[in-house]
Protein backbone atom coordinates (compact mmCIF):
# COMPACT_ATOMS: atom_id res chain seq x y z
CA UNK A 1 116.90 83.00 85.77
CA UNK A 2 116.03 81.63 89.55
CA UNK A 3 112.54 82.04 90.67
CA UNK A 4 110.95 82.22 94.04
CA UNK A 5 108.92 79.54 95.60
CA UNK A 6 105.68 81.82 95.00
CA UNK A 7 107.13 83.14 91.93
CA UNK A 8 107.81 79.71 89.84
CA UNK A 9 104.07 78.78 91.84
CA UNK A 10 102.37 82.03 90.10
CA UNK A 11 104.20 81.61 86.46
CA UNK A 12 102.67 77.72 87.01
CA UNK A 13 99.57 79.43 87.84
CA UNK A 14 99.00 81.67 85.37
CA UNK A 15 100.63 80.29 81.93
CA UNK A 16 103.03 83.32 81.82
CA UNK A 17 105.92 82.04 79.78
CA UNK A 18 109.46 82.06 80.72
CA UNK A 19 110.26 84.78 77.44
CA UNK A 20 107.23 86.93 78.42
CA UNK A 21 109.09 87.14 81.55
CA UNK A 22 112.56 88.06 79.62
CA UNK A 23 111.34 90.59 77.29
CA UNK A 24 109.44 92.72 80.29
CA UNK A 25 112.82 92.97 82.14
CA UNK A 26 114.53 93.41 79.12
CA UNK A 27 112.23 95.90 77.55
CA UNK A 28 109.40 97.34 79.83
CA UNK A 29 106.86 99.39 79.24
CA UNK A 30 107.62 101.01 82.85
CA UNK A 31 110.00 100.26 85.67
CA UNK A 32 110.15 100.86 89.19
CA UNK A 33 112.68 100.29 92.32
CA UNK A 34 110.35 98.91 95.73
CA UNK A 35 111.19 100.61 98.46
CA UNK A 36 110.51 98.28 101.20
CA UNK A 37 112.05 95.06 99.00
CA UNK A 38 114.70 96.32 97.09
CA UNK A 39 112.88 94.92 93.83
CA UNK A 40 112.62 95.88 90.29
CA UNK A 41 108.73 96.18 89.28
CA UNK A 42 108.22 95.89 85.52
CA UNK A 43 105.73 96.47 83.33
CA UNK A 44 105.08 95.30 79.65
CA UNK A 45 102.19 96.42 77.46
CA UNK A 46 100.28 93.67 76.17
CA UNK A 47 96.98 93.70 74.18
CA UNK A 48 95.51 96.44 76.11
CA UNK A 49 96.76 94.46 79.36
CA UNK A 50 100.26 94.79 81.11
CA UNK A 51 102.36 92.30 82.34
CA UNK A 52 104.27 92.95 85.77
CA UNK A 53 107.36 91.07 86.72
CA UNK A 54 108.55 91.88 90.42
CA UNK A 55 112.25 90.86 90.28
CA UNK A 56 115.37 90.98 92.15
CA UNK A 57 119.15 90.64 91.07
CA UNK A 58 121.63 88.19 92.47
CA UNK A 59 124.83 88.52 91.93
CA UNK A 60 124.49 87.88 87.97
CA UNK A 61 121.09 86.25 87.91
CA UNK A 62 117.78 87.71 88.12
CA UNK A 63 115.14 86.20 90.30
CA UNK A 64 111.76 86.59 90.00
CA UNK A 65 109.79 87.15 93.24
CA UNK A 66 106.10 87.27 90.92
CA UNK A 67 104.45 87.86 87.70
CA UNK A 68 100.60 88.46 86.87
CA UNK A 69 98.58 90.10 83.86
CA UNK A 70 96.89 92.91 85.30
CA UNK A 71 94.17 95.21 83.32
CA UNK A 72 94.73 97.67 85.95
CA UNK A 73 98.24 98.76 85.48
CA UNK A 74 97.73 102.92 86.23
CA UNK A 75 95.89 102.17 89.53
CA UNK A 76 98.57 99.70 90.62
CA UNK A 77 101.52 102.05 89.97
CA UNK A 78 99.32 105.46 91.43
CA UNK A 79 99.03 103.66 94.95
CA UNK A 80 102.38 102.20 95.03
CA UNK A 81 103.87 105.71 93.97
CA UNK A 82 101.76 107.53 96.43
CA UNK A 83 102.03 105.43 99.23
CA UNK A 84 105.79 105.73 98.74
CA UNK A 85 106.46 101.83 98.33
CA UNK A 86 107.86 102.54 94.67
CA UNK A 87 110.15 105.13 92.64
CA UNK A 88 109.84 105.30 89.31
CA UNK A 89 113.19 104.65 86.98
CA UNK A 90 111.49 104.21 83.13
């Protein structure tokens, strides 16, 4: 797994651990493709709180653009959906 400069700065920032990061892209709650980035957004349920991992794929690595704990999942994912900046896949 390659990170980002902002991405390795925000797991830093906010103690989000490298397997947190594994098990959302491995097994999320929700997924979605960014329009304008060609990203993966993930999300992964945890304790009432999701975890989103914005990720891209090279070649046979992923890299991870940023992470952060949000309690506001369903508001993130209406606006990005309605402003057409994401398409859901999960």
């Amino acid at each position: 797994m390659k990170y980002t400069k902002h991405g390795r700065l925000r797991v830093a920032d906010r103690g989000i651990s490298e397997d947190m990061i594994l098990k959302a892209v491995a097994e999320p709650t929700f997924s979605f493709y960014d329009l304008s980035s060609g990203a993966t957004a993930v999300f992964k349920k945890l304790d009432g709180k999701h975890l989103l991992v914005l990720y891209s794929r090279e070649e046979d690595e992923i890299r991870i653009i940023t992470t952060f704990i949000t309690s506001s999942a369903e508001e993130l994912i209406d606006r990005k959906l309605k402003g057409n900046v994401w398409v859901k896949i999960k």
